[in-house]
Protein backbone atom coordinates (compact mmCIF):
# COMPACT_ATOMS: atom_id res chain seq x y z
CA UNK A 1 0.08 19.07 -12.31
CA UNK A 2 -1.14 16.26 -15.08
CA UNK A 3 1.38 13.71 -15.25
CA UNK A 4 1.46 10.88 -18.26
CA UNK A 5 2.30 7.65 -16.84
CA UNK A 6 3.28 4.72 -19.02
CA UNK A 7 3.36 1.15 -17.63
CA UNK A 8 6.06 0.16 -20.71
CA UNK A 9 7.99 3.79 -20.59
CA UNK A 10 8.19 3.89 -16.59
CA UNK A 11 10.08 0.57 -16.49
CA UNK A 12 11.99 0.39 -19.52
CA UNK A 13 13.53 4.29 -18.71
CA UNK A 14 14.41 2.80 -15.12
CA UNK A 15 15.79 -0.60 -16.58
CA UNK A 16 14.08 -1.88 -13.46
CA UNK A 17 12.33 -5.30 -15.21
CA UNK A 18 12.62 -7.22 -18.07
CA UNK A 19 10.69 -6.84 -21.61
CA UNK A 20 8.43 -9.91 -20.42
CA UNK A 21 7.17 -8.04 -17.22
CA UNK A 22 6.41 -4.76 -19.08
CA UNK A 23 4.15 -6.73 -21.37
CA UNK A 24 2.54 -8.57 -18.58
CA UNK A 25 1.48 -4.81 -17.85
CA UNK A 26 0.99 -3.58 -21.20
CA UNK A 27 -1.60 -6.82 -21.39
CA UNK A 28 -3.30 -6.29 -18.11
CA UNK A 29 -4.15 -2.33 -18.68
CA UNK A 30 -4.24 -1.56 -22.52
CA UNK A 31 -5.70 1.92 -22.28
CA UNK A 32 -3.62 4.28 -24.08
CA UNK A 33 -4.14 7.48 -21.92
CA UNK A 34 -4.23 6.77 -19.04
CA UNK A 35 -3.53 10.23 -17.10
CA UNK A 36 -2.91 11.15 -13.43
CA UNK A 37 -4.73 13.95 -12.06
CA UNK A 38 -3.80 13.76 -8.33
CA UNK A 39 -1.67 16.74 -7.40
CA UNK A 40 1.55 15.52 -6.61
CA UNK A 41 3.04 18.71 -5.75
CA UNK A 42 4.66 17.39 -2.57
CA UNK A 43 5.76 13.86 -4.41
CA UNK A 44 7.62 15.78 -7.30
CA UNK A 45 8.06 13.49 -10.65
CA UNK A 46 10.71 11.95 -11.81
CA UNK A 47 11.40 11.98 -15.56
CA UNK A 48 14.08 11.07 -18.06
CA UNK A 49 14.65 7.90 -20.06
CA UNK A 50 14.94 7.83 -23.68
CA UNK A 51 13.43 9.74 -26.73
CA UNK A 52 12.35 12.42 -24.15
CA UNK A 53 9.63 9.93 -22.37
CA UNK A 54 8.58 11.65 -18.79
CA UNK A 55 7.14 9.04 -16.49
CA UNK A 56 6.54 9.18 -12.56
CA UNK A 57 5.63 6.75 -9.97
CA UNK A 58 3.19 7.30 -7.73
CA UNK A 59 5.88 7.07 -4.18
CA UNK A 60 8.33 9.79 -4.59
CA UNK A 61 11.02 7.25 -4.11
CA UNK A 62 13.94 9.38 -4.87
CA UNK A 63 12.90 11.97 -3.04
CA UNK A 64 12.77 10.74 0.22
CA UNK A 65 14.92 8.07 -0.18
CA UNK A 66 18.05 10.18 1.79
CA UNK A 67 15.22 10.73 4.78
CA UNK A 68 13.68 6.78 4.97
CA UNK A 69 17.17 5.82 5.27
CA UNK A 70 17.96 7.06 9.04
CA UNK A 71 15.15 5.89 10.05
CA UNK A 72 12.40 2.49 10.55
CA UNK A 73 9.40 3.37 8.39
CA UNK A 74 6.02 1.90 8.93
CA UNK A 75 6.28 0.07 5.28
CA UNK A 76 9.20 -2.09 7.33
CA UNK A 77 7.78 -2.66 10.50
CA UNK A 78 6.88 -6.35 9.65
CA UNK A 79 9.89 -7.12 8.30
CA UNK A 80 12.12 -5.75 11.01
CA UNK A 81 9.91 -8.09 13.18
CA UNK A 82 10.17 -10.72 11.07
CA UNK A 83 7.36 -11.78 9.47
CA UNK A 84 9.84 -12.42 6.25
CA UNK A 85 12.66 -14.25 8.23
CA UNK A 86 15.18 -13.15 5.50
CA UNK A 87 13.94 -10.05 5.20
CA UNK A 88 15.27 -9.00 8.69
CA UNK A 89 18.50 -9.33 7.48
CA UNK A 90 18.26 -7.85 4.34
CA UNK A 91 16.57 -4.61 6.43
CA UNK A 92 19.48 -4.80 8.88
CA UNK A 93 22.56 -4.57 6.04
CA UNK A 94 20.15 -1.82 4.33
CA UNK A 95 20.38 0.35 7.24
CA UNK A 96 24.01 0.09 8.43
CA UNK A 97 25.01 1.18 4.81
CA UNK A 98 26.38 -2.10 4.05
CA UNK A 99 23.69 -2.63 0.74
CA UNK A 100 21.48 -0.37 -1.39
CA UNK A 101 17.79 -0.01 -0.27
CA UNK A 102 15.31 -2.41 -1.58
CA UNK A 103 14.35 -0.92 -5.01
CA UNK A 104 11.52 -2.74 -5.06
CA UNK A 105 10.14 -5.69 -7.50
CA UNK A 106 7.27 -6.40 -8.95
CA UNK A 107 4.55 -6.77 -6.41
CA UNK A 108 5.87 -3.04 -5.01
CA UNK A 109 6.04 -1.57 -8.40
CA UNK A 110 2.51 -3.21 -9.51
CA UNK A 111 1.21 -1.52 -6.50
CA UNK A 112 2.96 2.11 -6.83
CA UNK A 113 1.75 2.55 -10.75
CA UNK A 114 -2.25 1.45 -9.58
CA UNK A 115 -2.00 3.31 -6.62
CA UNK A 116 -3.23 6.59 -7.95
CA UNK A 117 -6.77 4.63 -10.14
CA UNK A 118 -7.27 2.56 -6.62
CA UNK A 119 -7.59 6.43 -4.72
CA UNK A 120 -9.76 7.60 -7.45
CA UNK A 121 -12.07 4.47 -6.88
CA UNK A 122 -11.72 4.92 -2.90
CA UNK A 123 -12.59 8.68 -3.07
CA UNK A 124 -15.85 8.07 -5.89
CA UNK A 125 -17.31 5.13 -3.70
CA UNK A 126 -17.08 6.59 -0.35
CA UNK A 127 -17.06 10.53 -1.30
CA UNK A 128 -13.94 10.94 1.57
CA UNK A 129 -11.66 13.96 1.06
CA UNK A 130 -8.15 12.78 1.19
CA UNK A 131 -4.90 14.78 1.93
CA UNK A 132 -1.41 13.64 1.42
CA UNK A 133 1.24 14.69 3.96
CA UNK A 134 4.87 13.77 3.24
CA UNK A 135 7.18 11.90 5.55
CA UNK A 136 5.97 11.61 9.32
CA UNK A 137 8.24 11.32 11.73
CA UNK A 138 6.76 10.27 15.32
CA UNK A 139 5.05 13.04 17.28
CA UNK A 140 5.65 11.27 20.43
CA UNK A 141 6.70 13.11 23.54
CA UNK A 142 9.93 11.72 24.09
CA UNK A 143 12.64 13.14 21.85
CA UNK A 144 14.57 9.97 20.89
CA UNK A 145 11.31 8.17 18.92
CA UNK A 146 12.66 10.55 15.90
CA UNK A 147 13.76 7.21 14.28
CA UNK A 148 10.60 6.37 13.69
CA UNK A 149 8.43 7.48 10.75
CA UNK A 150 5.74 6.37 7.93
CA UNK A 151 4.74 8.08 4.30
CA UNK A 152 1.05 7.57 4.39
CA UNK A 153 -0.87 6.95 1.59
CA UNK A 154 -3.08 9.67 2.98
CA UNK A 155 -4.73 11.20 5.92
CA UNK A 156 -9.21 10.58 5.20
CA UNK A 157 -11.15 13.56 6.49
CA UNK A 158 -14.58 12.19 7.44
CA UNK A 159 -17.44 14.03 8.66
CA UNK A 160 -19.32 11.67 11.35
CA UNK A 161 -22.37 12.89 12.64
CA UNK A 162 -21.34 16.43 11.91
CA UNK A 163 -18.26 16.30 13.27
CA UNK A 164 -14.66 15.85 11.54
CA UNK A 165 -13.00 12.72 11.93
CA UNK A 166 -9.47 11.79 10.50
CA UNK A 167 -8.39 8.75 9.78
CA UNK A 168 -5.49 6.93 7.79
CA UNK A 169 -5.50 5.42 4.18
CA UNK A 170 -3.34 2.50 3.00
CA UNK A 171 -3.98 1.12 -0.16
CA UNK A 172 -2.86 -1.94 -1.55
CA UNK A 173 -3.09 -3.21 -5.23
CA UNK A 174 -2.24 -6.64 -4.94
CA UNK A 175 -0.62 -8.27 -7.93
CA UNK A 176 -1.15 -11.83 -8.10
CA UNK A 177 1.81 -12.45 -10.40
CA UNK A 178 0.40 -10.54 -13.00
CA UNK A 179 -2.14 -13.25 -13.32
CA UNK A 180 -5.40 -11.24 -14.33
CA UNK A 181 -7.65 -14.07 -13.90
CA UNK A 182 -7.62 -14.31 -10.48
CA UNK A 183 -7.15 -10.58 -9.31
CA UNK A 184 -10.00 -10.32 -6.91
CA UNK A 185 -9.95 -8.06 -3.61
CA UNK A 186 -9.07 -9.49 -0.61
CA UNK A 187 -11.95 -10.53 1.79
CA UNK A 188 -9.44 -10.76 5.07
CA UNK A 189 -6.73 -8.61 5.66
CA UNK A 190 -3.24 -10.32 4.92
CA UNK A 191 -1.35 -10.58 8.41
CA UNK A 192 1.75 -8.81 7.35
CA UNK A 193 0.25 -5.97 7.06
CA UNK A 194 -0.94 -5.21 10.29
CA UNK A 195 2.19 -3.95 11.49
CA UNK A 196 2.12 -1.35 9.23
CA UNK A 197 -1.41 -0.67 9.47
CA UNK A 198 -1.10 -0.03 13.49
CA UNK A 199 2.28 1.94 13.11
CA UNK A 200 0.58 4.23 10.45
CA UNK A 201 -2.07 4.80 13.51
CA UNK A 202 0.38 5.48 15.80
CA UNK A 203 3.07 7.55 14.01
CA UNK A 204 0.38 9.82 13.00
CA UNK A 205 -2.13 9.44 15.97
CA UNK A 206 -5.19 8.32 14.48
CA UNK A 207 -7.41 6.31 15.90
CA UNK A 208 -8.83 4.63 12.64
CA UNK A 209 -7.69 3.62 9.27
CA UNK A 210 -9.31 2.72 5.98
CA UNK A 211 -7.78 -0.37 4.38
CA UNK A 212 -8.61 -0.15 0.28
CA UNK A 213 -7.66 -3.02 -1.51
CA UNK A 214 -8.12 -2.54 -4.77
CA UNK A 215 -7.56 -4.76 -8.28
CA UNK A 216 -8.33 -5.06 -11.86
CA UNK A 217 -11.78 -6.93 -11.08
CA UNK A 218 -12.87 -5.34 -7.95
CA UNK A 219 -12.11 -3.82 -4.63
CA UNK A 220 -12.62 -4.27 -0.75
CA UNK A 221 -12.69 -1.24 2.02
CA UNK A 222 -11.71 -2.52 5.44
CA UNK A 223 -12.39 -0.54 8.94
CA UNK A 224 -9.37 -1.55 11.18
CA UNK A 225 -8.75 0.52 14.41
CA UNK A 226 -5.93 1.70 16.59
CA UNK A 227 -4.59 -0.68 19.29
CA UNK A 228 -2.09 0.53 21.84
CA UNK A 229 -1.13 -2.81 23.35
CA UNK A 230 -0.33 -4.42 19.91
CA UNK A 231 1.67 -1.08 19.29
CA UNK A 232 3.62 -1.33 22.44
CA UNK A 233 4.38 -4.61 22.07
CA UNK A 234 5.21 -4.14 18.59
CA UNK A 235 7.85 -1.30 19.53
CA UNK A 236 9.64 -3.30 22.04
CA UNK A 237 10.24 -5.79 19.01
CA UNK A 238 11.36 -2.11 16.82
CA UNK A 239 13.49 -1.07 19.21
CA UNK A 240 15.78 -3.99 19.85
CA UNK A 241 16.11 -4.40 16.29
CA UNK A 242 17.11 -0.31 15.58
CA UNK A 243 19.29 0.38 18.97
CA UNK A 244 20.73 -3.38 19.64
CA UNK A 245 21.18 -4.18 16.02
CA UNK A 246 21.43 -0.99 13.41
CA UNK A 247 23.08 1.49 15.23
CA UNK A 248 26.18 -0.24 16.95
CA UNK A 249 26.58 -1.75 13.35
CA UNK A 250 26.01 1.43 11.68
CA UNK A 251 28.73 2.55 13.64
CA UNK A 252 30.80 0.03 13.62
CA UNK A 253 30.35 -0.09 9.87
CA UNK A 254 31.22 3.45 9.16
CA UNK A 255 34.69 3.26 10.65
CA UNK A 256 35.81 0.43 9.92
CA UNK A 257 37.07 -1.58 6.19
CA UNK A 258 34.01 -4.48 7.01
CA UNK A 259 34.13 -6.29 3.77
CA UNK A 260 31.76 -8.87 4.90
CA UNK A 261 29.01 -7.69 7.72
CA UNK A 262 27.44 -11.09 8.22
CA UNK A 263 31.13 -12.83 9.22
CA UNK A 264 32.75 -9.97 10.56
CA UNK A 265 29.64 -8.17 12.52
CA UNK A 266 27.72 -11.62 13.39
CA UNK A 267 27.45 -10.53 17.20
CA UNK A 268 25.48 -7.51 15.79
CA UNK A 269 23.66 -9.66 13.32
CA UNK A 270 19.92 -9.87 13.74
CA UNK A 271 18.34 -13.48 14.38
CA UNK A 272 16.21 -13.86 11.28
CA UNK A 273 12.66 -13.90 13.70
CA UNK A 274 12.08 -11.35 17.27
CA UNK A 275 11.57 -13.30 20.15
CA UNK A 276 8.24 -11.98 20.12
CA UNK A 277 7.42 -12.40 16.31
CA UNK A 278 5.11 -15.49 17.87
CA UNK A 279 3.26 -13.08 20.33
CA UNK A 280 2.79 -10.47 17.81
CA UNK A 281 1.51 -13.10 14.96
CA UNK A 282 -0.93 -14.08 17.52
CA UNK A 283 -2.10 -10.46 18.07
CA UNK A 284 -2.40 -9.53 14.39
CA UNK A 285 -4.71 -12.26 13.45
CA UNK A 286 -6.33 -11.13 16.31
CA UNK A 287 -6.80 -7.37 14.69
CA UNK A 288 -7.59 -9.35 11.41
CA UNK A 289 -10.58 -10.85 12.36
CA UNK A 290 -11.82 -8.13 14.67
CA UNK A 291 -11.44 -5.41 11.34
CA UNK A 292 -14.74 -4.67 9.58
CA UNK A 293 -15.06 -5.84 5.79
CA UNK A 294 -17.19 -2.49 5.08
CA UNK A 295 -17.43 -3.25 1.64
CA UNK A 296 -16.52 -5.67 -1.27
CA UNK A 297 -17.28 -5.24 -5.18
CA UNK A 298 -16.53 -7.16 -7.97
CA UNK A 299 -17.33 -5.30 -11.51
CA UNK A 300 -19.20 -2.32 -9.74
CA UNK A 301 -21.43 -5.39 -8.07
CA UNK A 302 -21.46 -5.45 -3.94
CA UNK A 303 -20.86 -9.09 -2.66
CA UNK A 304 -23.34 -9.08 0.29
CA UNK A 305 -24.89 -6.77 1.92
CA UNK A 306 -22.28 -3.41 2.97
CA UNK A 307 -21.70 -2.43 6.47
CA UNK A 308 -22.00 1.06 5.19
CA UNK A 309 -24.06 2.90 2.71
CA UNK A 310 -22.24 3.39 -1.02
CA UNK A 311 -24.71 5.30 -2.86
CA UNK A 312 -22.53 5.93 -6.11
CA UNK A 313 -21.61 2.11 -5.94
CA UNK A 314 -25.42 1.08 -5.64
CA UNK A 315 -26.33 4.16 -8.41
CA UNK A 316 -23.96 2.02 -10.73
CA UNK A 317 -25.18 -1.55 -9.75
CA UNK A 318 -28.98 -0.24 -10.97
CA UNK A 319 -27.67 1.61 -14.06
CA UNK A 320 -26.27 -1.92 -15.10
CA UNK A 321 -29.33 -3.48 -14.30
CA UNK A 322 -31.27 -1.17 -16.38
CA UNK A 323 -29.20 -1.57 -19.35
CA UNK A 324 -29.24 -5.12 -19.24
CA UNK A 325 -32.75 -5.71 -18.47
CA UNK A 326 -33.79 -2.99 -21.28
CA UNK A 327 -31.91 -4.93 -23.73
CA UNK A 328 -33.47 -8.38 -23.11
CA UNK A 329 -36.70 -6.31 -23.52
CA UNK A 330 -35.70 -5.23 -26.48
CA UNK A 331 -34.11 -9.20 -27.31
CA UNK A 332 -37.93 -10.33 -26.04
CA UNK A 333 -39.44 -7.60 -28.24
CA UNK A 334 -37.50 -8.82 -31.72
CA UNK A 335 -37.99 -12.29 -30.86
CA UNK A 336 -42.05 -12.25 -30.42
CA UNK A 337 -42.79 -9.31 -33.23
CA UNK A 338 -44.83 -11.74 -34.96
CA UNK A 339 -46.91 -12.30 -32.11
CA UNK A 340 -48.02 -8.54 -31.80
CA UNK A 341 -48.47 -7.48 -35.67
């Protein structure tokens, strides 16, 4: 399926953002056509809007919307910890009922419409085949971790001294408040994201992930790899908020007229940090510094020398060097003619 995605008609049909954000886009990526050739057949699209504009974003919100809401995705992990102390709260009236989901803002949206150009750029520089599964729940053994799940960005199939190897793929297309001058790829992994990263692992029993980041100027690749300890640690921290916090609130919520949760449920009410959020902060910088920065680019140019080899990256570093050092050949040429007639 070839879907048409427009930065101006995506946000003004969802009335998500103002007129000053959508030209903030419209400045940042003026190509006209830009197209989508990713089969989304297991996202769906959403379309509508006026004049008979179609538009789709890349996370089939809508879709699973109904199926994130019973349960703690990956995407939240960090904030149900709480690395965003009001966040925790926010998560917490979310998933009693008591509030609408977050809908996302600008960063989130930023990220969902560049998603699909970032995996085009992942699969060209490393050559990976990537699949897209819908909503995991957790395969674990024990019956009542069914309120855990994650939407990958995809599964990597790798082939590693001939033999397969799977992996996960979480991209991330930072936005920098829109501020195109300083849009470069991250060269350190931010620590919120680590949570997600080693749930991702978990939830769909990998054992390493591929961390793209990509932006307007360049892109990074990160090798970051699955740690049990940090994941049971991190689930203690999961499960008190979900069974101590969501569930009796849920409840409580459901059946009876609460008009204000955070007076009337405070004994139910999340403290705005885990008692382990320190431990766990420790832990992920820990997993920041030990992931591998495989690659970084700026323009098509590596920074450095890669951990891996990128031929198609390296094929387009020479072709640039060609071209420019044919034309100041051709600049040398034109400006010593005299000298050769």
């Amino acid at each position: 399926m070839l879907v048409r995605a427009s930065a101006t008609t995506s946000f003004i049909c969802r009335g998500f953002f103002s007129e000053g954000f959508v030209s903030c886009l419209a400045l940042v990526d003026q190509r006209p056509n830009h197209s989508i050739k990713r089969n989304l057949h297991h996202f769906g699209s959403a379309s509508g809007g006026t004049n008979g504009d179609n538009f789709s974003i890349p996370h089939p919100f809508k879709k699973w919307q109904e199926l994130r809401r019973n349960k703690l995705t990956a995407s939240t992990f960090a904030g149900a910890i709480g690395f965003w102390p009001r966040r925790r709260i926010q998560l917490w009236l979310e998933k009693i009922g008591a509030t609408e989901p977050f809908a996302g803002n600008m960063a989130t949206s930023w990220n969902n419409i560049k998603e699909e150009e970032a995996l085009e750029r992942y699969k060209l520089i490393t050559g990976n085949t990537v699949l897209f599964p819908e909503l995991q729940v957790y395969a674990n053994q024990n019956a009542e971790d069914d309120w855990l799940g994650c939407s990958p960005d995809g599964v990597v199939d790798h082939v590693v001294y001939g033999l397969p190897s799977r992996g996960v793929l979480e991209i991330k297309c930072p936005f920098f408040d829109g501020d195109k001058r300083i849009m470069y790829p991250w060269s350190r992994i931010p620590l919120y994201c680590i949570p997600q990263a080693q749930g991702l692992m978990e939830i769909l029993d990998k054992d390493w992930m591929d961390f793209y980041c990509w932006t307007i100027n360049g892109s990074s690749l990160f090798r970051l790899y699955r740690d049990r300890d940090y994941w049971e640690k991190m689930k203690i921290a999961l499960s008190d908020f979900w069974w101590d916090h969501v569930i009796p609130a849920r409840e409580l919520y459901k059946n009876s007229p609460v008009k204000n949760p955070l007076v009337e449920m405070r004994s139910l009410t999340p403290a705005r940090r885990h008692e382990l959020w320190p431990s766990i902060v420790l832990a992920s910088k820990y997993m920041v510094n030990e992931s591998e920065l495989k690659m970084r680019e700026i323009h098509g140019k590596l920074l450095g020398e890669a951990s891996w080899n990128f031929p198609q990256l390296k094929c387009d570093q020479m072709q640039t060097e060609e071209f420019k050092f044919g034309e100041t050949r051709k600049c040398w040429s034109r400006r010593n003619q005299d000298v050769w007639v």
